[in-house]
PDB file of N, CA and C in Angstrom:
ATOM      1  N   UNK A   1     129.219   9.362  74.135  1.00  0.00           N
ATOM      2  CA  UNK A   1     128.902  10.533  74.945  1.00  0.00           C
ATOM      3  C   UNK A   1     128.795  11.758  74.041  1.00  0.00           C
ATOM      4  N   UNK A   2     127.421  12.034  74.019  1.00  0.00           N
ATOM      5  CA  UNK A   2     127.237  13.746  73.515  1.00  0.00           C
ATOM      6  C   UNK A   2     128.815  14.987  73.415  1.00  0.00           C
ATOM      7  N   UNK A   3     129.172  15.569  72.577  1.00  0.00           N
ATOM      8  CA  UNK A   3     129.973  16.570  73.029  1.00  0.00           C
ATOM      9  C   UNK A   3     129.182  18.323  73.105  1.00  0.00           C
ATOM     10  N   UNK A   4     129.687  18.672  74.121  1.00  0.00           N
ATOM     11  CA  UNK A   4     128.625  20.322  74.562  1.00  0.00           C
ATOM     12  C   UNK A   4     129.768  21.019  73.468  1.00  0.00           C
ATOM     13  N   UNK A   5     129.018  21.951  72.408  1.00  0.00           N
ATOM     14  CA  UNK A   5     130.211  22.464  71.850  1.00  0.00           C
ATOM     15  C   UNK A   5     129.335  24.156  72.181  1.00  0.00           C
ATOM     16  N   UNK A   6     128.701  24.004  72.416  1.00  0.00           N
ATOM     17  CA  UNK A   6     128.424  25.644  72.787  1.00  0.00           C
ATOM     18  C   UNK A   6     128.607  26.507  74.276  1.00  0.00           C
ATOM     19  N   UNK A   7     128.970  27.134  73.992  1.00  0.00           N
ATOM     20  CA  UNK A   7     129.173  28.245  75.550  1.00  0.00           C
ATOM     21  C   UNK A   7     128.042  27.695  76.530  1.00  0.00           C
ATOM     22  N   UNK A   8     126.886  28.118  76.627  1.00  0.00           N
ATOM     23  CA  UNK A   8     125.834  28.124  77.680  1.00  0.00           C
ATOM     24  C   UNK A   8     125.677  26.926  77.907  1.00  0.00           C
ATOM     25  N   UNK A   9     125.624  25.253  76.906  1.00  0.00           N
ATOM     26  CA  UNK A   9     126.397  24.330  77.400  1.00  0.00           C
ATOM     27  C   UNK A   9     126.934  23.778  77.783  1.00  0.00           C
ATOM     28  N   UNK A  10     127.913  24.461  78.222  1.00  0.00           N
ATOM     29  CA  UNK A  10     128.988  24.028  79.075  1.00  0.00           C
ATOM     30  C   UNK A  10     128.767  24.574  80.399  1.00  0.00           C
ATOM     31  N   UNK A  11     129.086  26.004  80.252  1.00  0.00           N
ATOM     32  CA  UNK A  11     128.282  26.710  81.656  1.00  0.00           C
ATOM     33  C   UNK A  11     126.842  26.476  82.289  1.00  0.00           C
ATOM     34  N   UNK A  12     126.170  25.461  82.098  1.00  0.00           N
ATOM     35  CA  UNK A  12     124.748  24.948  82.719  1.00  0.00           C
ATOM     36  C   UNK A  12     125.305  24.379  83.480  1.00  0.00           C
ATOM     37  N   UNK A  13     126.224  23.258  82.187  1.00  0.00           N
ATOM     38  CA  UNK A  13     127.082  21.683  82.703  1.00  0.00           C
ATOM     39  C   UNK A  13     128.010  22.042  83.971  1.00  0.00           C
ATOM     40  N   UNK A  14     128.517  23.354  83.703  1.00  0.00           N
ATOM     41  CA  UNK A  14     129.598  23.058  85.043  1.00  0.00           C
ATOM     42  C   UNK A  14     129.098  23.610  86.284  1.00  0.00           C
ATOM     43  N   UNK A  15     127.454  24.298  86.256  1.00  0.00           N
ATOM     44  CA  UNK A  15     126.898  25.000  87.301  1.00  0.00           C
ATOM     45  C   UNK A  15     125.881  23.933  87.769  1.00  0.00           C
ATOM     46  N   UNK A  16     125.665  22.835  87.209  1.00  0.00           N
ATOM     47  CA  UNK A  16     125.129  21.403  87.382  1.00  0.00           C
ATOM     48  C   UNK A  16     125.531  20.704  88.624  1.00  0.00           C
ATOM     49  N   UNK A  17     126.986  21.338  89.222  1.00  0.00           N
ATOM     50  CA  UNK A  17     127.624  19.867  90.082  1.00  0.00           C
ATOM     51  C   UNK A  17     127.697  21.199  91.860  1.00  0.00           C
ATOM     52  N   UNK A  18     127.049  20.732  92.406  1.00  0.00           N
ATOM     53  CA  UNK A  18     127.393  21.569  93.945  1.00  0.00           C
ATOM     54  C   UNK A  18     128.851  22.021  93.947  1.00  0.00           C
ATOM     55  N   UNK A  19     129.379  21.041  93.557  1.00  0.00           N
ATOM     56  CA  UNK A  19     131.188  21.535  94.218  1.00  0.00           C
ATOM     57  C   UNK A  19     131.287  22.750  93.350  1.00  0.00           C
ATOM     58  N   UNK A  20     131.028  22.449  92.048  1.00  0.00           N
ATOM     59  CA  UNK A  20     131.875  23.181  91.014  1.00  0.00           C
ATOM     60  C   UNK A  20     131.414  25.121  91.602  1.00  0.00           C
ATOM     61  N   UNK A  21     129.820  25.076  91.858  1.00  0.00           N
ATOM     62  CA  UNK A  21     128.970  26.206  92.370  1.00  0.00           C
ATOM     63  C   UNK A  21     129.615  26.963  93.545  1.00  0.00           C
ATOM     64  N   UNK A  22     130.278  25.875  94.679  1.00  0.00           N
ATOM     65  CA  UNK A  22     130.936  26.185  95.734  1.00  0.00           C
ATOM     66  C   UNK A  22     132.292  26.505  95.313  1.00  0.00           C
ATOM     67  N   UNK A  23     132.539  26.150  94.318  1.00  0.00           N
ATOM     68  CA  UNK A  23     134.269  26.429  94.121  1.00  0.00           C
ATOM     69  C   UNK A  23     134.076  27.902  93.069  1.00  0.00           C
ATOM     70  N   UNK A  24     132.853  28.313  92.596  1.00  0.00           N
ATOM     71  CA  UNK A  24     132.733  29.548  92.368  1.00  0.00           C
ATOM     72  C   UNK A  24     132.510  30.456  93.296  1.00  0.00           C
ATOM     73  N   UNK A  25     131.392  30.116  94.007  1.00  0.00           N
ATOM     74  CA  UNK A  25     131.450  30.895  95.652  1.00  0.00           C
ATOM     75  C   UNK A  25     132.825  31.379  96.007  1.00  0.00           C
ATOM     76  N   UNK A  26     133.393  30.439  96.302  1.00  0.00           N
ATOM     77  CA  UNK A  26     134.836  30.894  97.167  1.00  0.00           C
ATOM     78  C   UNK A  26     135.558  31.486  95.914  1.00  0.00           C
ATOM     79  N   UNK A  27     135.546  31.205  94.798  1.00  0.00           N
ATOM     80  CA  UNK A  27     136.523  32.289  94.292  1.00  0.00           C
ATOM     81  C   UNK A  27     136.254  33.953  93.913  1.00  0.00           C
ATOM     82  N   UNK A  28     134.438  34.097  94.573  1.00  0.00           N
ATOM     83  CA  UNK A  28     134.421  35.021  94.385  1.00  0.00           C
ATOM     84  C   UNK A  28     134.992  36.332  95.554  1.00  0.00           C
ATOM     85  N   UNK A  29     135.418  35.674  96.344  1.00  0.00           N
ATOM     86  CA  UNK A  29     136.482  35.924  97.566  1.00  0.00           C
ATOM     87  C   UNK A  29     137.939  36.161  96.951  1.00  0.00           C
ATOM     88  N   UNK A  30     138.285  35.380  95.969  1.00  0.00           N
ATOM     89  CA  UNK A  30     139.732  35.971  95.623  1.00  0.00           C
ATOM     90  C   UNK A  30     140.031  34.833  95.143  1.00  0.00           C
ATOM     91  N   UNK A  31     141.471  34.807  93.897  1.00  0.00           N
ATOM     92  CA  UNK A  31     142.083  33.918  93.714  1.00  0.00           C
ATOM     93  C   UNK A  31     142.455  32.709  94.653  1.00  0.00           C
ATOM     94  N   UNK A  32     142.578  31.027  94.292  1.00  0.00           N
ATOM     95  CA  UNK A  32     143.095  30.664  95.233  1.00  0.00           C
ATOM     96  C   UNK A  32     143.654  29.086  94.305  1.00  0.00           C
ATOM     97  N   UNK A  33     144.337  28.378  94.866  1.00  0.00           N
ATOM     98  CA  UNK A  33     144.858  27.262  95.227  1.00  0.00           C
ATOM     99  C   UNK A  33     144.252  26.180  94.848  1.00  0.00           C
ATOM    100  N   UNK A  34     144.605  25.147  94.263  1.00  0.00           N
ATOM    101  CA  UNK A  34     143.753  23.856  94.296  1.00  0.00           C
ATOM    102  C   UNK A  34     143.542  23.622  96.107  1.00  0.00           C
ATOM    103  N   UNK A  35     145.040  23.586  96.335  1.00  0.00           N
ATOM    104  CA  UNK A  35     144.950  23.058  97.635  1.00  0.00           C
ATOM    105  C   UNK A  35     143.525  23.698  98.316  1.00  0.00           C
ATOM    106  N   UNK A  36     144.064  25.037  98.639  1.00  0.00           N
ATOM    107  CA  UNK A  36     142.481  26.110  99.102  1.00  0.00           C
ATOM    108  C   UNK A  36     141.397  25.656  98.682  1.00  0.00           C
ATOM    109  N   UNK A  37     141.420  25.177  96.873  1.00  0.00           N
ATOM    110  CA  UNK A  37     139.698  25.208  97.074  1.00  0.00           C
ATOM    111  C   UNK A  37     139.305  23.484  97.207  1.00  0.00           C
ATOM    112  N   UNK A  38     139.973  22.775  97.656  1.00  0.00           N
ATOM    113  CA  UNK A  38     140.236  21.429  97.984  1.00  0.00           C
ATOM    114  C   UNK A  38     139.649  21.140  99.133  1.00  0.00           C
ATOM    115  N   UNK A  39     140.211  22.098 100.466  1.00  0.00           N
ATOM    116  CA  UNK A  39     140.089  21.946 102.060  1.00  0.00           C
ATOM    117  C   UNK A  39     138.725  21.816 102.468  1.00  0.00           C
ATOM    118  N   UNK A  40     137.738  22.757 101.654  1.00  0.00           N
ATOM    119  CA  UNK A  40     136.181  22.109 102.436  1.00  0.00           C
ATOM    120  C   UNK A  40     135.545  21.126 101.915  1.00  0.00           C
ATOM    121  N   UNK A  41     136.277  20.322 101.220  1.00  0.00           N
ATOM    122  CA  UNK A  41     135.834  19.124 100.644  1.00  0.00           C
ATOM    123  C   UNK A  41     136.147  18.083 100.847  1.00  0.00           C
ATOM    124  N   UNK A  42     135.501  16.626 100.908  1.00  0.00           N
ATOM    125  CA  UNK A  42     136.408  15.078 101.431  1.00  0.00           C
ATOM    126  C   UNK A  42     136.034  14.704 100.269  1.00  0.00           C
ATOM    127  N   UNK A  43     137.275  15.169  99.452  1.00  0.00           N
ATOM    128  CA  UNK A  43     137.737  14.690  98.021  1.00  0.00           C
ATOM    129  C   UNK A  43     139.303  15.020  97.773  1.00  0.00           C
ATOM    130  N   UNK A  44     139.732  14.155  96.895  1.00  0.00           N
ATOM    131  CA  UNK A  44     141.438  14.162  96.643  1.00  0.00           C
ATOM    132  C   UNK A  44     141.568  15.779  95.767  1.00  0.00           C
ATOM    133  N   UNK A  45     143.162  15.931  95.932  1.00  0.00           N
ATOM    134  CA  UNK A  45     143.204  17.284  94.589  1.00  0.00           C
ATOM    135  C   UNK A  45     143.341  17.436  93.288  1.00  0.00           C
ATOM    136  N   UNK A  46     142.894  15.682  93.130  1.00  0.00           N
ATOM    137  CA  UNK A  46     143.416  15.944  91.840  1.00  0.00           C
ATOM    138  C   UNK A  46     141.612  15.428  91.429  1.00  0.00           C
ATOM    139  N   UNK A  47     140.947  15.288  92.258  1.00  0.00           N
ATOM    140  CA  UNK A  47     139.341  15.455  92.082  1.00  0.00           C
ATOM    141  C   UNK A  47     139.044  16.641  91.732  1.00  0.00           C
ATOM    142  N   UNK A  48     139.319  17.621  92.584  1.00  0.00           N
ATOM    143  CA  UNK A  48     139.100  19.431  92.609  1.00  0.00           C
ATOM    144  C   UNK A  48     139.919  19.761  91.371  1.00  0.00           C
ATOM    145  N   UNK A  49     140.494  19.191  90.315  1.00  0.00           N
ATOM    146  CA  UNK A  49     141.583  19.227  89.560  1.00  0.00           C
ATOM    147  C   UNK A  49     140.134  19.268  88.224  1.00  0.00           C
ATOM    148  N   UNK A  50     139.662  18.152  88.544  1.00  0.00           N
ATOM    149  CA  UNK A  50     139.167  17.679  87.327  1.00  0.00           C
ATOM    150  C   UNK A  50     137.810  18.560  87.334  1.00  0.00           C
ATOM    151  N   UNK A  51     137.178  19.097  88.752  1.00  0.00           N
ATOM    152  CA  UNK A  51     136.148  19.979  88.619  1.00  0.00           C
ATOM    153  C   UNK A  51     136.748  21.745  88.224  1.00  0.00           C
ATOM    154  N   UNK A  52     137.847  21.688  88.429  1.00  0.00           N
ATOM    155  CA  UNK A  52     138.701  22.911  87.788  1.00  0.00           C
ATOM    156  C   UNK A  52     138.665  23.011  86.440  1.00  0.00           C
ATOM    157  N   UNK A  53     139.316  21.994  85.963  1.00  0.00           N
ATOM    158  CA  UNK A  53     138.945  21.774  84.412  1.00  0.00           C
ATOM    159  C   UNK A  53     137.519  21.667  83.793  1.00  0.00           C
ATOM    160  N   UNK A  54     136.492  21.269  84.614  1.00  0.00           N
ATOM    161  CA  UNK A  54     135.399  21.431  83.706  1.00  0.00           C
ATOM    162  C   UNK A  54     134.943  23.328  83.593  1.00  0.00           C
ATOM    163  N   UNK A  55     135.389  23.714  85.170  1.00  0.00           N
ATOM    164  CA  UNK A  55     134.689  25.126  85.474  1.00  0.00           C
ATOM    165  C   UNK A  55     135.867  25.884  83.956  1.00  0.00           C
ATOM    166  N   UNK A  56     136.933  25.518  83.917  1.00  0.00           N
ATOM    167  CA  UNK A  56     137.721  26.221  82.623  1.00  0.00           C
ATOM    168  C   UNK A  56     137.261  26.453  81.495  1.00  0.00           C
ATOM    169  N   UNK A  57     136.975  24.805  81.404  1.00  0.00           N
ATOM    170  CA  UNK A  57     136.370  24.449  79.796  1.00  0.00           C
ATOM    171  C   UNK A  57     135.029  25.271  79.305  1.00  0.00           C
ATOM    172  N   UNK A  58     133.909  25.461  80.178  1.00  0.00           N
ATOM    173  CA  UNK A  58     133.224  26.095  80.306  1.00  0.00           C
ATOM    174  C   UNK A  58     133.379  27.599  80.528  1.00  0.00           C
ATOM    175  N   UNK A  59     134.746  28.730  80.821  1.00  0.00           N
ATOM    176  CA  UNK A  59     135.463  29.491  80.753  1.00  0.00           C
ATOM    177  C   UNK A  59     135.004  30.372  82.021  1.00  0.00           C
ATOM    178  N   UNK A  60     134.244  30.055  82.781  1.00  0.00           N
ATOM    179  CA  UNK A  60     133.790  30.335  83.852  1.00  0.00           C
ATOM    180  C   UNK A  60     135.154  30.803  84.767  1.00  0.00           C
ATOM    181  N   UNK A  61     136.178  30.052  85.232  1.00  0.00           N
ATOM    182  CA  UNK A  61     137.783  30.303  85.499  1.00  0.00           C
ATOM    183  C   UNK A  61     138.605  30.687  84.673  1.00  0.00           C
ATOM    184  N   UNK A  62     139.609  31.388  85.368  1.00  0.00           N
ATOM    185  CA  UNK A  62     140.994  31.036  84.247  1.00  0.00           C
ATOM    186  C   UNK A  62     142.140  30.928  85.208  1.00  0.00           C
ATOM    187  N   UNK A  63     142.892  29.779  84.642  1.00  0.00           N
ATOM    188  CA  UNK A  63     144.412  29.612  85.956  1.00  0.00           C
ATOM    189  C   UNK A  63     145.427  30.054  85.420  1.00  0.00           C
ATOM    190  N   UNK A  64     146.073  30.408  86.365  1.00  0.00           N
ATOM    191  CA  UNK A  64     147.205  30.620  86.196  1.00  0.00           C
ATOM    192  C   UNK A  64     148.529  30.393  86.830  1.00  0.00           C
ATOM    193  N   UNK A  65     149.957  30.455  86.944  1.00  0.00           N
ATOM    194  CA  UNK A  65     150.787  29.787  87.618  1.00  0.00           C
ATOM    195  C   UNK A  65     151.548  30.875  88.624  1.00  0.00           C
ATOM    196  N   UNK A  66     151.508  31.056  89.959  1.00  0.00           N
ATOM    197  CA  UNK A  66     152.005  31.709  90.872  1.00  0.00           C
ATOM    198  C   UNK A  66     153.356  31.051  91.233  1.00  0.00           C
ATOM    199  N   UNK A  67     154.919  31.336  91.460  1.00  0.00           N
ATOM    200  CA  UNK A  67     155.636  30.560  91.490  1.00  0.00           C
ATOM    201  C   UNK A  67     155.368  28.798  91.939  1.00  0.00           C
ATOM    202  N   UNK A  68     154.986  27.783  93.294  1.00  0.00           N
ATOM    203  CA  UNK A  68     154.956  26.103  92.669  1.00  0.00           C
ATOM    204  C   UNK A  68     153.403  26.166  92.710  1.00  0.00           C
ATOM    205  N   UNK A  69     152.559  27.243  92.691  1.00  0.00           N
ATOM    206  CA  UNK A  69     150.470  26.831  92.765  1.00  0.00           C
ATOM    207  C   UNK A  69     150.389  27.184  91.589  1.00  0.00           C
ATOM    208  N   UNK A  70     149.208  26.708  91.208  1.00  0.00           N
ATOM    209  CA  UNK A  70     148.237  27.253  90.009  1.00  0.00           C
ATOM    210  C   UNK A  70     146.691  27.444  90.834  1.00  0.00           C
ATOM    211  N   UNK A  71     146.486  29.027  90.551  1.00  0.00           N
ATOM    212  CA  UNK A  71     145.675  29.698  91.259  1.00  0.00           C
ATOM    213  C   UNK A  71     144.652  29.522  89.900  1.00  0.00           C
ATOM    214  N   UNK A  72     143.275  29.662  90.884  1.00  0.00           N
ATOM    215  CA  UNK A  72     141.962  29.779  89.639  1.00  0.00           C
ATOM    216  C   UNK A  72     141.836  30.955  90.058  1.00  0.00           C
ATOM    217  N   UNK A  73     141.288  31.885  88.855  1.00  0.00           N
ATOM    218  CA  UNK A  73     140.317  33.141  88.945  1.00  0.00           C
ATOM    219  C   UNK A  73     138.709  33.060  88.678  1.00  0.00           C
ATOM    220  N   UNK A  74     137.893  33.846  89.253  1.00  0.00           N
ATOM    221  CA  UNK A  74     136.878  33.720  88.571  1.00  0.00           C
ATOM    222  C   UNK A  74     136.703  34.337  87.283  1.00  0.00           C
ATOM    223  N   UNK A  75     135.811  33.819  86.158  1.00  0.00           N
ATOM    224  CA  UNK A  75     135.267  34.371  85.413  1.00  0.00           C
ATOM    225  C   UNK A  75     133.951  34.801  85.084  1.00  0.00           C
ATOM    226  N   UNK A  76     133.394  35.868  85.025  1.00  0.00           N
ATOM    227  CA  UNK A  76     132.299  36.044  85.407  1.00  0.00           C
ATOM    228  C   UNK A  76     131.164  36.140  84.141  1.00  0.00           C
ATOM    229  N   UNK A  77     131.884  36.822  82.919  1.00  0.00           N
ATOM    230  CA  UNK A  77     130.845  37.099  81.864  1.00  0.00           C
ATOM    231  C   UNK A  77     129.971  36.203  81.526  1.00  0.00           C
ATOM    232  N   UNK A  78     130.344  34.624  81.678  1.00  0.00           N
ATOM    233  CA  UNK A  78     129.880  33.373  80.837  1.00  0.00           C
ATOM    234  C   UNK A  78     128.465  33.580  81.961  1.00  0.00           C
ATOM    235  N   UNK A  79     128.445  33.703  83.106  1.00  0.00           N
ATOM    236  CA  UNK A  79     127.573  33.906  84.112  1.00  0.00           C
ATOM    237  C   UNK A  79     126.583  35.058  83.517  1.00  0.00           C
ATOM    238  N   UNK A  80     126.739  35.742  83.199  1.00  0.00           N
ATOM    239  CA  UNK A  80     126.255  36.986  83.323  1.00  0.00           C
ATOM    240  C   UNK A  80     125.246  36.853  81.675  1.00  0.00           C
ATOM    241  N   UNK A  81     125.839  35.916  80.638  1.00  0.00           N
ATOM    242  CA  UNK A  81     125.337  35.561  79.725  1.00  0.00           C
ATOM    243  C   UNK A  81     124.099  34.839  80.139  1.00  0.00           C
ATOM    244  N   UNK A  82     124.336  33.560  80.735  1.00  0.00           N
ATOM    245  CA  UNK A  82     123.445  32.449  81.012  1.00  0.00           C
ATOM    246  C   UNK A  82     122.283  33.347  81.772  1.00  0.00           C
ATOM    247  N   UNK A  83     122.480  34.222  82.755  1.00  0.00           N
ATOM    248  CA  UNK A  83     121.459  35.086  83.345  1.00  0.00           C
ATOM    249  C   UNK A  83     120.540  35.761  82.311  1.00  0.00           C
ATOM    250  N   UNK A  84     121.152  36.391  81.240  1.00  0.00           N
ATOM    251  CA  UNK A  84     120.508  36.799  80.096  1.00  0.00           C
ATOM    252  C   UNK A  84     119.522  35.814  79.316  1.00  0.00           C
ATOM    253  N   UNK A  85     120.235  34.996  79.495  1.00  0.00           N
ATOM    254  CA  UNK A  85     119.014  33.975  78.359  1.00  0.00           C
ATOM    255  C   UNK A  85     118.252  33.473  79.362  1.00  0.00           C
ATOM    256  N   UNK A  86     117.956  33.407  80.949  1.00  0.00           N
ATOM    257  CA  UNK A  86     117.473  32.585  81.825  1.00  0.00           C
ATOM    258  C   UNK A  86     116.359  34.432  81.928  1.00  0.00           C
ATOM    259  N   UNK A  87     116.700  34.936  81.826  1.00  0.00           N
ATOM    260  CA  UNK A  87     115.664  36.399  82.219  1.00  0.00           C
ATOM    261  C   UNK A  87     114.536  36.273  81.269  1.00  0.00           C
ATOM    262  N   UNK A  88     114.552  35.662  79.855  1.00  0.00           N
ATOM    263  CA  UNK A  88     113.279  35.719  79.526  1.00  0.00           C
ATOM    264  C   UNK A  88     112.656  34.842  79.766  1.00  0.00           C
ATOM    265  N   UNK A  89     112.507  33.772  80.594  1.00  0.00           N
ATOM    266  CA  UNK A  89     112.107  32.866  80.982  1.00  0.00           C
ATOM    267  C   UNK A  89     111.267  33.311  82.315  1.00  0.00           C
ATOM    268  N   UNK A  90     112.023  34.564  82.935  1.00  0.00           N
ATOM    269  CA  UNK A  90     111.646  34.986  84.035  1.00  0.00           C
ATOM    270  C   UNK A  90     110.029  35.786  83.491  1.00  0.00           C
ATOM    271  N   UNK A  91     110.396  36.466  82.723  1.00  0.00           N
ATOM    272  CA  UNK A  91     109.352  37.427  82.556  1.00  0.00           C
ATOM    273  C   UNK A  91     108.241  36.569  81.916  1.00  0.00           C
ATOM    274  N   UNK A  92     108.543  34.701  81.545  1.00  0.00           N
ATOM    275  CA  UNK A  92     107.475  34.235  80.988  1.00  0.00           C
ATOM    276  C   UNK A  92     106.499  33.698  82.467  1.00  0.00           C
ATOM    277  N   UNK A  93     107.584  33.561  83.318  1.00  0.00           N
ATOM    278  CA  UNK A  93     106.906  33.135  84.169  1.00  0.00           C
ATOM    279  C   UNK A  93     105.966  33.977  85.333  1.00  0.00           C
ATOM    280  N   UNK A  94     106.305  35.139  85.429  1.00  0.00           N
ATOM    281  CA  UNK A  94     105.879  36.344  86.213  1.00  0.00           C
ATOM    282  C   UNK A  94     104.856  36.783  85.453  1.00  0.00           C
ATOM    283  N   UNK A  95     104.319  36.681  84.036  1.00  0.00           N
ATOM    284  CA  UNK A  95     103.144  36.864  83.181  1.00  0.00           C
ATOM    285  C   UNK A  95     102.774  36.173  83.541  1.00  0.00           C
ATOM    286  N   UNK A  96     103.017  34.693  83.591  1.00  0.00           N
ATOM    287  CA  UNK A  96     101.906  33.801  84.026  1.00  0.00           C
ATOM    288  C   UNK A  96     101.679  33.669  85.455  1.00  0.00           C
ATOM    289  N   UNK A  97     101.979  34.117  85.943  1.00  0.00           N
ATOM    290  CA  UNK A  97     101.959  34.217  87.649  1.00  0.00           C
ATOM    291  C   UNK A  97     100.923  35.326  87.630  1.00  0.00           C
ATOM    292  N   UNK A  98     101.278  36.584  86.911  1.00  0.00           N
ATOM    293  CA  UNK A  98      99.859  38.024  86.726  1.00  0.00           C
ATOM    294  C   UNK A  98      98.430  37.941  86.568  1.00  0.00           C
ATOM    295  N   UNK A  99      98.672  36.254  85.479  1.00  0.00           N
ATOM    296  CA  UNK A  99      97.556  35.556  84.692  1.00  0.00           C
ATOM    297  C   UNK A  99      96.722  35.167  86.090  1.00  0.00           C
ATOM    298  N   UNK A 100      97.870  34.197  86.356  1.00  0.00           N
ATOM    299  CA  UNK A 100      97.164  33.472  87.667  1.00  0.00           C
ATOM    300  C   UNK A 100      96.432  33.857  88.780  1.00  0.00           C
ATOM    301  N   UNK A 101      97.121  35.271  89.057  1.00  0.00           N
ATOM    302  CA  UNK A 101      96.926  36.145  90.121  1.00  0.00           C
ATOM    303  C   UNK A 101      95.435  36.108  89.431  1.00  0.00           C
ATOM    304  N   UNK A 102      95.161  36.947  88.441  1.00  0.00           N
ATOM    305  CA  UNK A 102      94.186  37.366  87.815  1.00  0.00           C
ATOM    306  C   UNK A 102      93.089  36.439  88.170  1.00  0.00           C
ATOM    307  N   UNK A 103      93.108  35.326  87.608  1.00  0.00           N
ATOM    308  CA  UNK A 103      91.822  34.749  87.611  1.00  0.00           C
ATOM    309  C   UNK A 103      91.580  33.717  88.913  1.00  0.00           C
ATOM    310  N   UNK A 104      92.570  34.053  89.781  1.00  0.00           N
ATOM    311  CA  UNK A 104      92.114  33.480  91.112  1.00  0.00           C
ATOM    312  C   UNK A 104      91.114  34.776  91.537  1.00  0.00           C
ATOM    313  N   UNK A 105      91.861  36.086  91.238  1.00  0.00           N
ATOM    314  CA  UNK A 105      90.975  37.130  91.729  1.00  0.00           C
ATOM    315  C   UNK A 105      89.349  37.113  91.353  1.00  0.00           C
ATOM    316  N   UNK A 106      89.091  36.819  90.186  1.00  0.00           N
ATOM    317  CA  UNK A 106      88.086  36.572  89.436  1.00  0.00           C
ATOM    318  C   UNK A 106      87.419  36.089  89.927  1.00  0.00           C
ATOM    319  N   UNK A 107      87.906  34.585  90.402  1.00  0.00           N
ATOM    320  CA  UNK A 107      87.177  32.814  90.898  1.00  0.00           C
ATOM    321  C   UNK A 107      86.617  33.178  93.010  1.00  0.00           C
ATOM    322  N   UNK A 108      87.826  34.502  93.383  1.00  0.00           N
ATOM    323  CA  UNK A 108      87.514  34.829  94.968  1.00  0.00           C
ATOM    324  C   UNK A 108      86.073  35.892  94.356  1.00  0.00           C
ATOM    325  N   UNK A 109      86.608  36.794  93.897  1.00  0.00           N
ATOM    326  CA  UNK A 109      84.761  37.622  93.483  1.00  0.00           C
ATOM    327  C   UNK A 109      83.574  37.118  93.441  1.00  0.00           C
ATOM    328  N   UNK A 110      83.615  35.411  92.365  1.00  0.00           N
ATOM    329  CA  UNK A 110      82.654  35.093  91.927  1.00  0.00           C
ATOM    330  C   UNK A 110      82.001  34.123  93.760  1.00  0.00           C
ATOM    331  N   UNK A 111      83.102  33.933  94.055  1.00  0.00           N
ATOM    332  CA  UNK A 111      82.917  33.064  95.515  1.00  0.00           C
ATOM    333  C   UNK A 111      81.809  33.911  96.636  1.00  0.00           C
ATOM    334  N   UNK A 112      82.285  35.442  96.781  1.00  0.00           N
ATOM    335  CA  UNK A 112      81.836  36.452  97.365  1.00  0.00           C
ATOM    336  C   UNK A 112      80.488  36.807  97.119  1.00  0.00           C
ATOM    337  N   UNK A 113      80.332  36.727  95.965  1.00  0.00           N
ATOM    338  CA  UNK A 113      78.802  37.255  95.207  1.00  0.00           C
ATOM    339  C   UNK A 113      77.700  36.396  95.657  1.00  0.00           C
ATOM    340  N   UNK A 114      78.169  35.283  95.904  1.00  0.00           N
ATOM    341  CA  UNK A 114      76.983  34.392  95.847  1.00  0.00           C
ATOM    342  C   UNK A 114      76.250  34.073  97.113  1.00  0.00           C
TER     343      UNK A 114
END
């Protein structure tokens, strides 16, 4: 098995799995609970355990210990990175969308003329 040793690697990898996406959702509501972020799911806690640990590893969370829980936080920067490198991608694609626009406009003119 491949190992991800880079940041945006990991954070693709852990924004890859629905749960992990939903267990960012809800923490952007507030700290919470395995148990908590366990309940809208029909999966064990020590499943939500192991999607905790990937969202960590990827640094996306950080836990910590409330007297007997260990609460996740969100982390947001690793997010805010991946958006950065995903934005020039945006602007490659919205040029070519301008392009497109363009010479459909062109191809409706030449349609009109005739």
């Amino acid at each position: 098995m491949r190992t991800i040793d880079d940041q945006l690697s990991r954070v693709f990898t852990a924004l890859a799995d629905p749960t992990r996406r939903a267990i960012l959702t809800r923490l952007t509501e507030g700290d919470a609970s395995v148990t908590t972020l366990a309940e809208p799911f029909d999966m064990s806690q020590p499943a939500i355990s192991k999607h905790l640990k990937v969202l960590e590893n990827a640094g996306l969370i950080s836990r910590t210990r409330a007297a007997t829980s260990r609460l996740s936080h969100l982390e947001a920067t690793p997010l805010k990175e991946a958006v950065v490198w995903m934005e020039s991608y945006r602007r490659f694609w919205d040029e070519s969308f301008d392009k497109l626009d363009a010479a459909l406009a062109d191809y409706r003119g030449e349609q009109t003329t005739r």
